[in-house]
C-alpha atoms as a PDB file:
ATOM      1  CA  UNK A   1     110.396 -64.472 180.124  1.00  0.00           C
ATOM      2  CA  UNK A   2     113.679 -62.939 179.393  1.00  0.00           C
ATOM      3  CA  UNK A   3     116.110 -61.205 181.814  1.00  0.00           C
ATOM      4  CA  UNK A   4     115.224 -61.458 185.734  1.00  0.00           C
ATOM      5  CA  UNK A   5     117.236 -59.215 188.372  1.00  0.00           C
ATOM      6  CA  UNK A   6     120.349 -60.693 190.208  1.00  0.00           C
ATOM      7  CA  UNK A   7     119.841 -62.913 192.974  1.00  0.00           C
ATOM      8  CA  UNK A   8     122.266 -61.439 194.725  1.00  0.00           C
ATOM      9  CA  UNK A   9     123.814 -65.045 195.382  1.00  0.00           C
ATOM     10  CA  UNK A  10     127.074 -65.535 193.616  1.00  0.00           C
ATOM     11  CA  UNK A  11     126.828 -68.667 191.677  1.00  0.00           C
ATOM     12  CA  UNK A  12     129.833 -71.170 190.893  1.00  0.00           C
ATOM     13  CA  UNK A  13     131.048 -72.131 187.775  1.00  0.00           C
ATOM     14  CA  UNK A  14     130.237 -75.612 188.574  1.00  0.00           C
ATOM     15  CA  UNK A  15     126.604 -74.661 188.829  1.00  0.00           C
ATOM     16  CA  UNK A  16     126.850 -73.066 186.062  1.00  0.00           C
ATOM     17  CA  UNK A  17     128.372 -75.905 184.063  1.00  0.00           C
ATOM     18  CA  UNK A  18     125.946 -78.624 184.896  1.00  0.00           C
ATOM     19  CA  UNK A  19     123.017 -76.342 184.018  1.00  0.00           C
ATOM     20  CA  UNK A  20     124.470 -75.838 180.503  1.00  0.00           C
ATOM     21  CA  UNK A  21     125.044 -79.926 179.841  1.00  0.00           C
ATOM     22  CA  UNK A  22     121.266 -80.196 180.931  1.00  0.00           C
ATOM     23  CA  UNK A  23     120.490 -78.226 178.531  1.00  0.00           C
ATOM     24  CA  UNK A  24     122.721 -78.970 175.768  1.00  0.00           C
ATOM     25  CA  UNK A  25     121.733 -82.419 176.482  1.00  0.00           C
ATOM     26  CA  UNK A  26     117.566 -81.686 175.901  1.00  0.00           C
ATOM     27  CA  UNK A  27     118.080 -79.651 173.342  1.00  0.00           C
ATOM     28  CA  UNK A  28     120.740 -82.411 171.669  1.00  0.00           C
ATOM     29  CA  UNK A  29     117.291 -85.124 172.197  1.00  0.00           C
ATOM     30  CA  UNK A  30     115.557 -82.586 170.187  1.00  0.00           C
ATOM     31  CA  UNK A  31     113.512 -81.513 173.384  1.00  0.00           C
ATOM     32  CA  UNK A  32     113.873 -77.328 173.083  1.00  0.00           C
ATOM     33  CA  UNK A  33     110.514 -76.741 175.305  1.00  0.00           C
ATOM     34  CA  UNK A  34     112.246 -78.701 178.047  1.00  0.00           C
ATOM     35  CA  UNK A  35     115.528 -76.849 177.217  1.00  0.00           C
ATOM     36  CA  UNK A  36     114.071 -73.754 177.496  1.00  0.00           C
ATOM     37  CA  UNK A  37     111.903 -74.322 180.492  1.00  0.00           C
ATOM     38  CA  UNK A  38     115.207 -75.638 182.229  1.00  0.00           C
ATOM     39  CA  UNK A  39     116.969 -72.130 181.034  1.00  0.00           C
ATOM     40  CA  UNK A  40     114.206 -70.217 182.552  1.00  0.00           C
ATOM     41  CA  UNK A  41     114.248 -71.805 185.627  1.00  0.00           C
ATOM     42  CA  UNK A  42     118.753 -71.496 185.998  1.00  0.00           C
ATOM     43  CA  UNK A  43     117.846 -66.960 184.830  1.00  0.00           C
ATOM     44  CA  UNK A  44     114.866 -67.504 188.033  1.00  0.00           C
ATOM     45  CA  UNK A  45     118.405 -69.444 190.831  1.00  0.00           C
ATOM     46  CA  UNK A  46     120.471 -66.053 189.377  1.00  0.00           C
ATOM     47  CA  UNK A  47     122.746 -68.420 187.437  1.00  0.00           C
ATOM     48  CA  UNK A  48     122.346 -66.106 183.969  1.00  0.00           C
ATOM     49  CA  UNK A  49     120.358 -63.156 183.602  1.00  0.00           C
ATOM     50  CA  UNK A  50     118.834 -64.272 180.017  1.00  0.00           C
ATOM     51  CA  UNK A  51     117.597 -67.638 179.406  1.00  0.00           C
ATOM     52  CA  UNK A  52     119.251 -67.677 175.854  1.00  0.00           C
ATOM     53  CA  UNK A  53     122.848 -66.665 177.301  1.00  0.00           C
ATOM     54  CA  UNK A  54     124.488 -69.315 178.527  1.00  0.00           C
ATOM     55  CA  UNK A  55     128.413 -69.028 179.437  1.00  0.00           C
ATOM     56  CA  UNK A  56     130.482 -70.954 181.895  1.00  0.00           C
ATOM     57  CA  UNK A  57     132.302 -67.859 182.685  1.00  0.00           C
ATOM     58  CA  UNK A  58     130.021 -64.940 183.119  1.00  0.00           C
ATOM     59  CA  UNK A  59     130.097 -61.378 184.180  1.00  0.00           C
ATOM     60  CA  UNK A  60     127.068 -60.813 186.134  1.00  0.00           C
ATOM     61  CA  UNK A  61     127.483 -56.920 185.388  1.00  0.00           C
ATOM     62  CA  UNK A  62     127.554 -56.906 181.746  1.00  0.00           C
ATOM     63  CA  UNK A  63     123.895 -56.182 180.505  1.00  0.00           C
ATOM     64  CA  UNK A  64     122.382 -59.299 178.240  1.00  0.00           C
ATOM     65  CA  UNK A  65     122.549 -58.027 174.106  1.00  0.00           C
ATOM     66  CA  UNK A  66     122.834 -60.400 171.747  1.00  0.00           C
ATOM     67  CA  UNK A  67     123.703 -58.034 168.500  1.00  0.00           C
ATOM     68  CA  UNK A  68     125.462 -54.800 168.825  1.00  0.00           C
ATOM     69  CA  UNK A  69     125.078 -52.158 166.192  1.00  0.00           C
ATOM     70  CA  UNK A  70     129.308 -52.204 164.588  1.00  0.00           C
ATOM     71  CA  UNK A  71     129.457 -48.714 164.141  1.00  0.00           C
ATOM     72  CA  UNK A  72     130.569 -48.227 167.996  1.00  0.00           C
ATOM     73  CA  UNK A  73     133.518 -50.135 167.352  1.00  0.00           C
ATOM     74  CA  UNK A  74     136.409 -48.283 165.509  1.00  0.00           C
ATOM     75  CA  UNK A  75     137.708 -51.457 164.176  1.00  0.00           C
ATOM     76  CA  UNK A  76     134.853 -52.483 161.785  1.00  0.00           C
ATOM     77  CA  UNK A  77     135.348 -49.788 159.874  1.00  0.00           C
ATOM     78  CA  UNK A  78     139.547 -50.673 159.628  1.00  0.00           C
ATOM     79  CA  UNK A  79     138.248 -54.173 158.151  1.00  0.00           C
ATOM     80  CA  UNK A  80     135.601 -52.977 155.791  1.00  0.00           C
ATOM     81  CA  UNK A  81     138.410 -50.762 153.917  1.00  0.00           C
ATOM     82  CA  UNK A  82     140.684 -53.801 154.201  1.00  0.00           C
ATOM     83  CA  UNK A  83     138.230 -55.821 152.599  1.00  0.00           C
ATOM     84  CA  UNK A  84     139.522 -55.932 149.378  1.00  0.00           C
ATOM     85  CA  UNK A  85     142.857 -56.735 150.160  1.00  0.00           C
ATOM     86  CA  UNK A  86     141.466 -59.269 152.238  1.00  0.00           C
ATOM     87  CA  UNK A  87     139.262 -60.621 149.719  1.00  0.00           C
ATOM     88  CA  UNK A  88     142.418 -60.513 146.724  1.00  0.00           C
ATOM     89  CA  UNK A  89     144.250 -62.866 149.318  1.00  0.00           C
ATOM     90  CA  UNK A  90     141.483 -65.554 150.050  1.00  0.00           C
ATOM     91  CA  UNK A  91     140.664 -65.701 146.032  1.00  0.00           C
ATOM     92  CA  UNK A  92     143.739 -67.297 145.326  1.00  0.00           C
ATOM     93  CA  UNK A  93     142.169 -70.036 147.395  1.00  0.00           C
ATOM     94  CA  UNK A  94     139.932 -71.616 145.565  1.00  0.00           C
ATOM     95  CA  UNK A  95     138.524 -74.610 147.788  1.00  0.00           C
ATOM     96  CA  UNK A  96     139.388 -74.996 151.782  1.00  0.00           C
ATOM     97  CA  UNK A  97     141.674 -78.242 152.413  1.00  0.00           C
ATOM     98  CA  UNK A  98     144.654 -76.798 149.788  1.00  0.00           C
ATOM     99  CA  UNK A  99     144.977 -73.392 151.817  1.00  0.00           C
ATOM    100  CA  UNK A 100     145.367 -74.969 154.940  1.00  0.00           C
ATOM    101  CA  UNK A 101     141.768 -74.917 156.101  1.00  0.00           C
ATOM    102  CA  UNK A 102     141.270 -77.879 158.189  1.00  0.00           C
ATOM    103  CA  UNK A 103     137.642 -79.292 159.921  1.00  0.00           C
ATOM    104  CA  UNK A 104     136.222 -77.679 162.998  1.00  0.00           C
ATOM    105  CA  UNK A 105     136.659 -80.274 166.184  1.00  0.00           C
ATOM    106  CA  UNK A 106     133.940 -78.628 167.770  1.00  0.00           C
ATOM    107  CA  UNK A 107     131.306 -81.482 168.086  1.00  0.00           C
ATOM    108  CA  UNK A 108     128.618 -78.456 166.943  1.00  0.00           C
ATOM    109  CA  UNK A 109     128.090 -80.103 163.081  1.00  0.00           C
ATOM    110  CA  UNK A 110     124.534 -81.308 162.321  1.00  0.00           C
ATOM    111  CA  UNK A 111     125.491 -81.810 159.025  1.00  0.00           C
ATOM    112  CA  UNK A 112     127.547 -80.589 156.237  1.00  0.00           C
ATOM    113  CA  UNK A 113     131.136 -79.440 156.076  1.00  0.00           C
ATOM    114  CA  UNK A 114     133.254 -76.408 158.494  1.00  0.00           C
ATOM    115  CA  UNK A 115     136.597 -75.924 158.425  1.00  0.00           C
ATOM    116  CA  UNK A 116     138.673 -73.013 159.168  1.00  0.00           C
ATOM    117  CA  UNK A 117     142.402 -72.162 159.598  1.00  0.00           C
ATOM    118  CA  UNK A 118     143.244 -70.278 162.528  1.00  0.00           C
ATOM    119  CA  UNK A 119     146.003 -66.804 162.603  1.00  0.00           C
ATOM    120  CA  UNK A 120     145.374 -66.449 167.026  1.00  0.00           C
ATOM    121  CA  UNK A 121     144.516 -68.484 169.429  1.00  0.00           C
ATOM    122  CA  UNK A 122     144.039 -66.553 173.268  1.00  0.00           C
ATOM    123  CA  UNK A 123     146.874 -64.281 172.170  1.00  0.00           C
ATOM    124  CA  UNK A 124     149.100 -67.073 170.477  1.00  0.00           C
ATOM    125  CA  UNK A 125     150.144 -66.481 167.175  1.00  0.00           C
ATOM    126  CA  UNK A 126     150.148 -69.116 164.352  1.00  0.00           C
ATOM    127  CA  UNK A 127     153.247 -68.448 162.323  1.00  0.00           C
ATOM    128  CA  UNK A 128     152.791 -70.689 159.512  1.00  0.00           C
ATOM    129  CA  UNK A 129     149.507 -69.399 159.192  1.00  0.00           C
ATOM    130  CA  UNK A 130     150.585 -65.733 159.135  1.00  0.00           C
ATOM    131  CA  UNK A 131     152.935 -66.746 156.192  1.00  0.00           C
ATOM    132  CA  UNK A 132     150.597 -68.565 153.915  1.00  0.00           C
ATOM    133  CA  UNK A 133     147.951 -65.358 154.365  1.00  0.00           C
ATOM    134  CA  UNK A 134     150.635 -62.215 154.983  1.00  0.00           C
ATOM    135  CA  UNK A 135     148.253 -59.881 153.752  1.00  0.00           C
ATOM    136  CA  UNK A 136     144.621 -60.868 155.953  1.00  0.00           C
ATOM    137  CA  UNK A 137     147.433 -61.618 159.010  1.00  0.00           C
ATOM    138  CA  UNK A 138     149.070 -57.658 158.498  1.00  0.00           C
ATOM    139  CA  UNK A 139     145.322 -56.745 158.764  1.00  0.00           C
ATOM    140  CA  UNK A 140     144.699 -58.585 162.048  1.00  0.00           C
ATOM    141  CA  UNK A 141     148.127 -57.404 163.513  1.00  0.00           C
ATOM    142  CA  UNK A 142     145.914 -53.743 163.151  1.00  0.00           C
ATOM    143  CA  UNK A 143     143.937 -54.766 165.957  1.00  0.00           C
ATOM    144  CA  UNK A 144     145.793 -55.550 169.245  1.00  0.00           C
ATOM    145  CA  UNK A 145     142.408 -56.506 170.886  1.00  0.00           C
ATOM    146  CA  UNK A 146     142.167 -59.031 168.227  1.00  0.00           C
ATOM    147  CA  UNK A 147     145.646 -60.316 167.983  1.00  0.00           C
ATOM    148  CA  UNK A 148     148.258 -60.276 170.505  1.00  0.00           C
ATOM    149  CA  UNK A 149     145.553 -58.608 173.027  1.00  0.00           C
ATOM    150  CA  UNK A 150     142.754 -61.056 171.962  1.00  0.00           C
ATOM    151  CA  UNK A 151     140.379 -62.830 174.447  1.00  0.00           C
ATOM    152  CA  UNK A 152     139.739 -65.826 171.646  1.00  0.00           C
ATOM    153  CA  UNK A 153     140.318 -66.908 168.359  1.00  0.00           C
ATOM    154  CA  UNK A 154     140.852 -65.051 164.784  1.00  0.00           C
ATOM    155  CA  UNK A 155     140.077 -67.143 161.966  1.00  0.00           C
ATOM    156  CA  UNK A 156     139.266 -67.620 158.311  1.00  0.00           C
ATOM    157  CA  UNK A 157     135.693 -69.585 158.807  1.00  0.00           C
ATOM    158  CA  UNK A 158     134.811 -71.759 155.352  1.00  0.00           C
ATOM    159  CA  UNK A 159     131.286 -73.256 155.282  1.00  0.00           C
ATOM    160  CA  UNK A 160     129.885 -75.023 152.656  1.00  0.00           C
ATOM    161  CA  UNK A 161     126.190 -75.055 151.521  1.00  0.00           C
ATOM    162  CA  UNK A 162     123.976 -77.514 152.757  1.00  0.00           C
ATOM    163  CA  UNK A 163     125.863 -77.450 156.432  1.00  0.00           C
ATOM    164  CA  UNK A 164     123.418 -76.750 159.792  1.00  0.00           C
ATOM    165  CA  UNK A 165     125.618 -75.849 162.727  1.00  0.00           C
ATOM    166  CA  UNK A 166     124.034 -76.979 166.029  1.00  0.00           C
ATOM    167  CA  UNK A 167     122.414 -74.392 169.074  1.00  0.00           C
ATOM    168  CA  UNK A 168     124.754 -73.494 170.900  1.00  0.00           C
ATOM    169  CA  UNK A 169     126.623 -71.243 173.236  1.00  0.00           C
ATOM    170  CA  UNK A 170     130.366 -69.629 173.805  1.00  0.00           C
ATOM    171  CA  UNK A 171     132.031 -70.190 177.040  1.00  0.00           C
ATOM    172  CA  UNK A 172     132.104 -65.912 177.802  1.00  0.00           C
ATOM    173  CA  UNK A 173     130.059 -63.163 177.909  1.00  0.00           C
ATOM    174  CA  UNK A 174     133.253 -61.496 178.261  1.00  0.00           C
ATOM    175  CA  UNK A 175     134.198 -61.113 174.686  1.00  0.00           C
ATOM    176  CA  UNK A 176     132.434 -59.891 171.198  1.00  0.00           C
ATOM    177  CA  UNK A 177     132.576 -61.994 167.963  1.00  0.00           C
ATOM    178  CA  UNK A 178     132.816 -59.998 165.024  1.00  0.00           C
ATOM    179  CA  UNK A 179     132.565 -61.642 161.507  1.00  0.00           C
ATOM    180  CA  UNK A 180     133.928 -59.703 158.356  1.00  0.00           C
ATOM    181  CA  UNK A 181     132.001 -61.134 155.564  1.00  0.00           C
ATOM    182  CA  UNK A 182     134.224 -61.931 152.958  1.00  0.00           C
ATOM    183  CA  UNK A 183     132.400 -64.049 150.315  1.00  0.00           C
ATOM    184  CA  UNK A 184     128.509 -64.502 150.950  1.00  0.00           C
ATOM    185  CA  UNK A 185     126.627 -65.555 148.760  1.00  0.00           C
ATOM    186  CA  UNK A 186     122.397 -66.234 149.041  1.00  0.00           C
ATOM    187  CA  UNK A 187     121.221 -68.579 151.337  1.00  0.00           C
ATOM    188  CA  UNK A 188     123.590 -69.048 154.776  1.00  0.00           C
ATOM    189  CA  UNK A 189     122.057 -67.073 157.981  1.00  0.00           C
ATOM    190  CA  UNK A 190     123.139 -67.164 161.431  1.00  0.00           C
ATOM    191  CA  UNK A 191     120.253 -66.629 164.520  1.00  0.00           C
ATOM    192  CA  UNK A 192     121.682 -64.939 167.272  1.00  0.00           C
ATOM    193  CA  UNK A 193     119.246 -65.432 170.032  1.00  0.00           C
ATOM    194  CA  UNK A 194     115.924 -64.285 168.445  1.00  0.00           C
ATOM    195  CA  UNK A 195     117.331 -62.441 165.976  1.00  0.00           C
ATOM    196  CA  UNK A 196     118.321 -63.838 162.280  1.00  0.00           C
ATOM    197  CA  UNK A 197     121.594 -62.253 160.403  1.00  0.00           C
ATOM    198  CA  UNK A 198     123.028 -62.437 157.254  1.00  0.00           C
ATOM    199  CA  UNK A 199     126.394 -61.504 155.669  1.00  0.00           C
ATOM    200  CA  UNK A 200     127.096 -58.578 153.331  1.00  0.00           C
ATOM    201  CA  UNK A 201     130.404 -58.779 151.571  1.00  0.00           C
ATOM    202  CA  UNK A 202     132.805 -56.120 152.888  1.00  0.00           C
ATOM    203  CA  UNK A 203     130.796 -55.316 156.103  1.00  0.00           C
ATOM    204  CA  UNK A 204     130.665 -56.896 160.122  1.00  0.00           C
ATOM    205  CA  UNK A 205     128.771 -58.208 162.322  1.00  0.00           C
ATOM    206  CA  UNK A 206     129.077 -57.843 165.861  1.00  0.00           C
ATOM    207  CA  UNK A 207     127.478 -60.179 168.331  1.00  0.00           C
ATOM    208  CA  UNK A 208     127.561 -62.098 171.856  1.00  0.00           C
ATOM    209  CA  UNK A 209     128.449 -65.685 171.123  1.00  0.00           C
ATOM    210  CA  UNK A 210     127.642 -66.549 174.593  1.00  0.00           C
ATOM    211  CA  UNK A 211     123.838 -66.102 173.521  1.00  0.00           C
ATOM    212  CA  UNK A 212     122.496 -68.904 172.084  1.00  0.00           C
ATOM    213  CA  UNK A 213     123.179 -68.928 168.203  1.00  0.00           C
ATOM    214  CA  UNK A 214     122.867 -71.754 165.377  1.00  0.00           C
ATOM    215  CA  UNK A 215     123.994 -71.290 160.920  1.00  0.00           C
ATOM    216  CA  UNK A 216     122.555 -72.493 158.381  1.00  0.00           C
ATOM    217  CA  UNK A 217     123.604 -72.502 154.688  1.00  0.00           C
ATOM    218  CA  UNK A 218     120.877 -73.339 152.289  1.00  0.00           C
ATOM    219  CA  UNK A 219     122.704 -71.925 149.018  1.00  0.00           C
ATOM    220  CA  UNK A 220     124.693 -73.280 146.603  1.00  0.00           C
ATOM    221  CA  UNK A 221     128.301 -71.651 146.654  1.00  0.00           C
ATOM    222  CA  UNK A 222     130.865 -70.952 149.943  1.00  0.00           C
ATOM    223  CA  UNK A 223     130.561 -68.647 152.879  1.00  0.00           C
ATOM    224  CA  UNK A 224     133.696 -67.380 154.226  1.00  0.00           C
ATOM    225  CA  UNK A 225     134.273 -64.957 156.970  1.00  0.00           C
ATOM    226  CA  UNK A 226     137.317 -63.330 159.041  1.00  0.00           C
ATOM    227  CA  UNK A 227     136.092 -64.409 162.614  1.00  0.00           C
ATOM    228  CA  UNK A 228     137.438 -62.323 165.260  1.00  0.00           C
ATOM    229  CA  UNK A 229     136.887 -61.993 169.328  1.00  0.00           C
ATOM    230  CA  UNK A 230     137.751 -59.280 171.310  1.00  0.00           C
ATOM    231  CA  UNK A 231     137.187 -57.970 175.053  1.00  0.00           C
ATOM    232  CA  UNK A 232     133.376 -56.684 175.384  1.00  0.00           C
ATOM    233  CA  UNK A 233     133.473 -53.111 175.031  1.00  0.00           C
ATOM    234  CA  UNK A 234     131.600 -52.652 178.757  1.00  0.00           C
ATOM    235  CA  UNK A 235     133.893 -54.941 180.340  1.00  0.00           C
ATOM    236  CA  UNK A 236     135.595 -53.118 183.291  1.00  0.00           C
ATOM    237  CA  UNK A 237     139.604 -52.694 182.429  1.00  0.00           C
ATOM    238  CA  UNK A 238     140.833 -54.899 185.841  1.00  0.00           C
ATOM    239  CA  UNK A 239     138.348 -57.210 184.527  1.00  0.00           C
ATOM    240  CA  UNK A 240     139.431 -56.894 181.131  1.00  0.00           C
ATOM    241  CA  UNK A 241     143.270 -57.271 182.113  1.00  0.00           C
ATOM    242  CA  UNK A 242     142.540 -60.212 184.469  1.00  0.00           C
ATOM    243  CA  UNK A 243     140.552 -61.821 182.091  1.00  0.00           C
ATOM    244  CA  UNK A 244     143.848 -61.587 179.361  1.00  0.00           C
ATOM    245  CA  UNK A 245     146.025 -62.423 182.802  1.00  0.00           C
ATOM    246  CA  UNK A 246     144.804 -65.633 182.760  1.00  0.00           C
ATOM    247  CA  UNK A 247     145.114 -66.712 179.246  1.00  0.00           C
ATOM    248  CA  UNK A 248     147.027 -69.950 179.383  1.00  0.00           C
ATOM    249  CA  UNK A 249     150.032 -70.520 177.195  1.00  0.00           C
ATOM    250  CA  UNK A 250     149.323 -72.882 173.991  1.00  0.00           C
ATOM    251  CA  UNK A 251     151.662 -75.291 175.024  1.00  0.00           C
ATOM    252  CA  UNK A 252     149.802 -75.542 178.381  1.00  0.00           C
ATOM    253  CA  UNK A 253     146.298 -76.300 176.850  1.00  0.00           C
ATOM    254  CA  UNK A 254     147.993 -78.825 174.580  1.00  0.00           C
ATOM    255  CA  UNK A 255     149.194 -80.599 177.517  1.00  0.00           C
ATOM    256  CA  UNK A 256     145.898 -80.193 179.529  1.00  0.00           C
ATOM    257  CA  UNK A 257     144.067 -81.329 176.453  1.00  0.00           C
ATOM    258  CA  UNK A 258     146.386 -84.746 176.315  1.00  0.00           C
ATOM    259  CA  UNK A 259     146.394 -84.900 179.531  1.00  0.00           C
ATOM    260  CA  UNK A 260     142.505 -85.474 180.017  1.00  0.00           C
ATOM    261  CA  UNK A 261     142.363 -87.776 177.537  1.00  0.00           C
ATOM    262  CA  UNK A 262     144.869 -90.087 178.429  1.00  0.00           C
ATOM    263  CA  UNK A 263     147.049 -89.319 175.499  1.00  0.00           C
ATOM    264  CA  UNK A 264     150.684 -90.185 175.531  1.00  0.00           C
ATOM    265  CA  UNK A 265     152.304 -89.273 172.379  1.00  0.00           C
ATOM    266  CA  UNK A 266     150.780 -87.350 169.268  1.00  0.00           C
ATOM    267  CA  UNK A 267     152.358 -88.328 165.962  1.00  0.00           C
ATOM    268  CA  UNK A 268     151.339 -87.003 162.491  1.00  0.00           C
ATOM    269  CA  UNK A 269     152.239 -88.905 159.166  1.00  0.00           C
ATOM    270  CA  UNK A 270     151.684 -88.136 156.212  1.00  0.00           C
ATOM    271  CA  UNK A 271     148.305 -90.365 155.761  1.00  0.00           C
ATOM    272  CA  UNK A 272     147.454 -90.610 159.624  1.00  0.00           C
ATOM    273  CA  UNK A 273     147.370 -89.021 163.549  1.00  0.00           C
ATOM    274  CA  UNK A 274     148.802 -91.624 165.539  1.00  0.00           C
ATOM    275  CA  UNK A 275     147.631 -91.550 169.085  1.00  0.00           C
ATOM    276  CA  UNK A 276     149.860 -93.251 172.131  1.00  0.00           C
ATOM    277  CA  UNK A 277     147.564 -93.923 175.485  1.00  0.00           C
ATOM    278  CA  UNK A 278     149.022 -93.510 178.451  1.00  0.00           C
ATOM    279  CA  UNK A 279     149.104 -96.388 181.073  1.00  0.00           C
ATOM    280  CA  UNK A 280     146.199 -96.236 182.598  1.00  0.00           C
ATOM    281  CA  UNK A 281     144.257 -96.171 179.162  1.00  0.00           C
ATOM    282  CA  UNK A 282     146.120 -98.682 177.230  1.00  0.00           C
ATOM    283  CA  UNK A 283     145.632-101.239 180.260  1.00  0.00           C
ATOM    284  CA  UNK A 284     141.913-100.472 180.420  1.00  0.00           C
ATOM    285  CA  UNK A 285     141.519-100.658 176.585  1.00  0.00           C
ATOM    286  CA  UNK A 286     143.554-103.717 176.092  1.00  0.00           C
ATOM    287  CA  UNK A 287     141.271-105.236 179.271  1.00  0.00           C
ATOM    288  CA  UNK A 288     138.414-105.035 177.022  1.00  0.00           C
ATOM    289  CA  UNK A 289     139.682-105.858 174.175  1.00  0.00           C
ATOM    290  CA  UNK A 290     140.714-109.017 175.588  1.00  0.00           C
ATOM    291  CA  UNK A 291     137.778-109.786 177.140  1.00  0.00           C
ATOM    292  CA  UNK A 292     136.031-109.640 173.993  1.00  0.00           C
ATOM    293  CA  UNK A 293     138.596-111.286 172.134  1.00  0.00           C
ATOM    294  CA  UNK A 294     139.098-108.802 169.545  1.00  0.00           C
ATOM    295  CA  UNK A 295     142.242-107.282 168.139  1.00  0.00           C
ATOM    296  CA  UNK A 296     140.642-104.301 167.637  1.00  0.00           C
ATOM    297  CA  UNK A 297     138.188-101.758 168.418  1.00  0.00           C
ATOM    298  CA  UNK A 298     137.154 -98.731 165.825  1.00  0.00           C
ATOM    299  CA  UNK A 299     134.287 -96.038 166.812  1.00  0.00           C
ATOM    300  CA  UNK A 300     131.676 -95.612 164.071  1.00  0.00           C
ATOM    301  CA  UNK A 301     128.597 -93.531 164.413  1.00  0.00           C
ATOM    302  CA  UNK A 302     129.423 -93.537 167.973  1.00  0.00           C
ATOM    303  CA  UNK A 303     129.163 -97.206 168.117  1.00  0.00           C
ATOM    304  CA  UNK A 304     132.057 -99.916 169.200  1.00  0.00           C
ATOM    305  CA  UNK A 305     132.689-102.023 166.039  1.00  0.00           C
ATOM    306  CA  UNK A 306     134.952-104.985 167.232  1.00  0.00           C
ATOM    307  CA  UNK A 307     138.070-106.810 164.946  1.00  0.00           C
ATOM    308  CA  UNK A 308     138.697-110.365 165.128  1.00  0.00           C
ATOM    309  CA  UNK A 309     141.398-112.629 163.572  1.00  0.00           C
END
């Protein structure tokens, strides 16, 4: 099975949401016939039209693809003559942390090492960023409908060998990812639905995030790319412009991001993040803690290891 005609029922995001934690959850137990069985059955309610394409915000209109041939875009040919620049810039770096690359947070790492540093986030530009890479961020300024205009994130994407990065989906069907291979050596490989890529120095690919995809890097030196997400090109413009409408500031999704958490106060040293709960955490927290009588409590391997005195 792979596409089925609209229902004609407009689903919720809600419904949409819960079916995708089903599944991430099976295929998280390692259970991918039940995950896919449970995909096939949300493509059969009309909740996706392709049971590897998975969004919480979807356009029922835009036709399922996973990979799209980059010569329709004009931009992927701007970035493979800026490669070299590019690639002069990011060899002055020779490992991640010094440049400013710092670990995904994404909880998508089976194993190995990801970080990145980020130039845009959902049109919001990273100034100090920018400044440390003026030459890859003057390239990036070159696309509006990556930068300012930009449905997503641009980044500078590290991954070491020996890394597996989880199945997974993006959150729109909106947008195109485009990666700008920029050192790729033998061995990494991304699967975009059922098809498997691999990087060329110098060139793009362009895909639909929102399918199911998963990387591996079974080689022995780096992979870096310029990650980059723009508007899908079939994406109706008061769609499009809607879509960009409702970007929320960065200081907004900081706050939102706190705010669900029960975090109070943010403080970084220079060996440590300091977290402050709020109220209603600290009194639960300290609840247990006495209850337990512990004066502390540290997650490890997901598991609550207790301090005494």
């Amino acid at each position: 099975m792979n596409t089925a005609p609209s229902t004609g029922i407009r689903r919720t995001t809600d419904a949409r949401r819960h079916y995708r934690a089903l599944i991430d959850a099976l295929l998280a137990e390692g259970d991918r016939h039940a995950a896919r069985a449970c995909a096939e059955l949300a493509v059969a309610q009309g909740i996706w039209r392709h049971p590897e394409q998975r969004p919480e915000h979807y356009v029922p209109s835009l036709e399922p693809c996973p990979v799209f041939d980059p010569a329709q875009f004009w931009f992927t040919g701007y970035l493979a003559d800026s490669y070299p620049r590019i690639r002069a810039e990011l060899d002055t770096v020779t490992v991640a942390s010094p440049g400013g690359f710092l670990p995904v947070e994404e909880p998508l790492l089976d194993r190995g090492r990801w970080e990145q540093v980020t130039f845009y986030e959902a049109g919001h530009r990273f100034a100090d960023v920018c400044e440390r890479f003026p030459v890859t961020a003057s390239v990036i300024e070159g696309i509006p409908e990556a930068s300012s205009g930009g449905p997503g994130v641009v980044t500078l994407s590290w991954l070491y060998p020996g890394t597996h990065i989880r199945p997974h989906c993006g959150g729109s069907n909106a947008r195109h990812r485009v990666h700008l291979g920029l050192r790729a050596p033998e061995g990494p490989r991304i699967r975009v639905g059922d098809q498997t890529l691999s990087w060329q120095e110098g060139q793009c690919l362009v895909f639909d995030d929102s399918f199911e995809h998963e990387v591996w890097h079974d080689g022995t030196q780096p992979r870096v790319v310029l990650l980059l997400d723009v508007s899908h090109h079939a994406l109706d413009p008061s769609v499009r412009d809607w879509i960009l409408s409702a970007r929320t500031e960065f200081d907004q999704r900081i706050s939102s991001y706190m705010s669900a958490r029960g975090i109070q106060r943010a403080e970084l040293t220079e060996d440590a993040l300091r977290l402050t709960a709020d109220r209603g955490v600290t009194s639960l927290v300290t609840r247990y803690l006495r209850e337990s009588n512990a004066t502390a409590i540290e997650l490890r391997d997901g598991k609550a290891r207790y301090e005494y005195r």
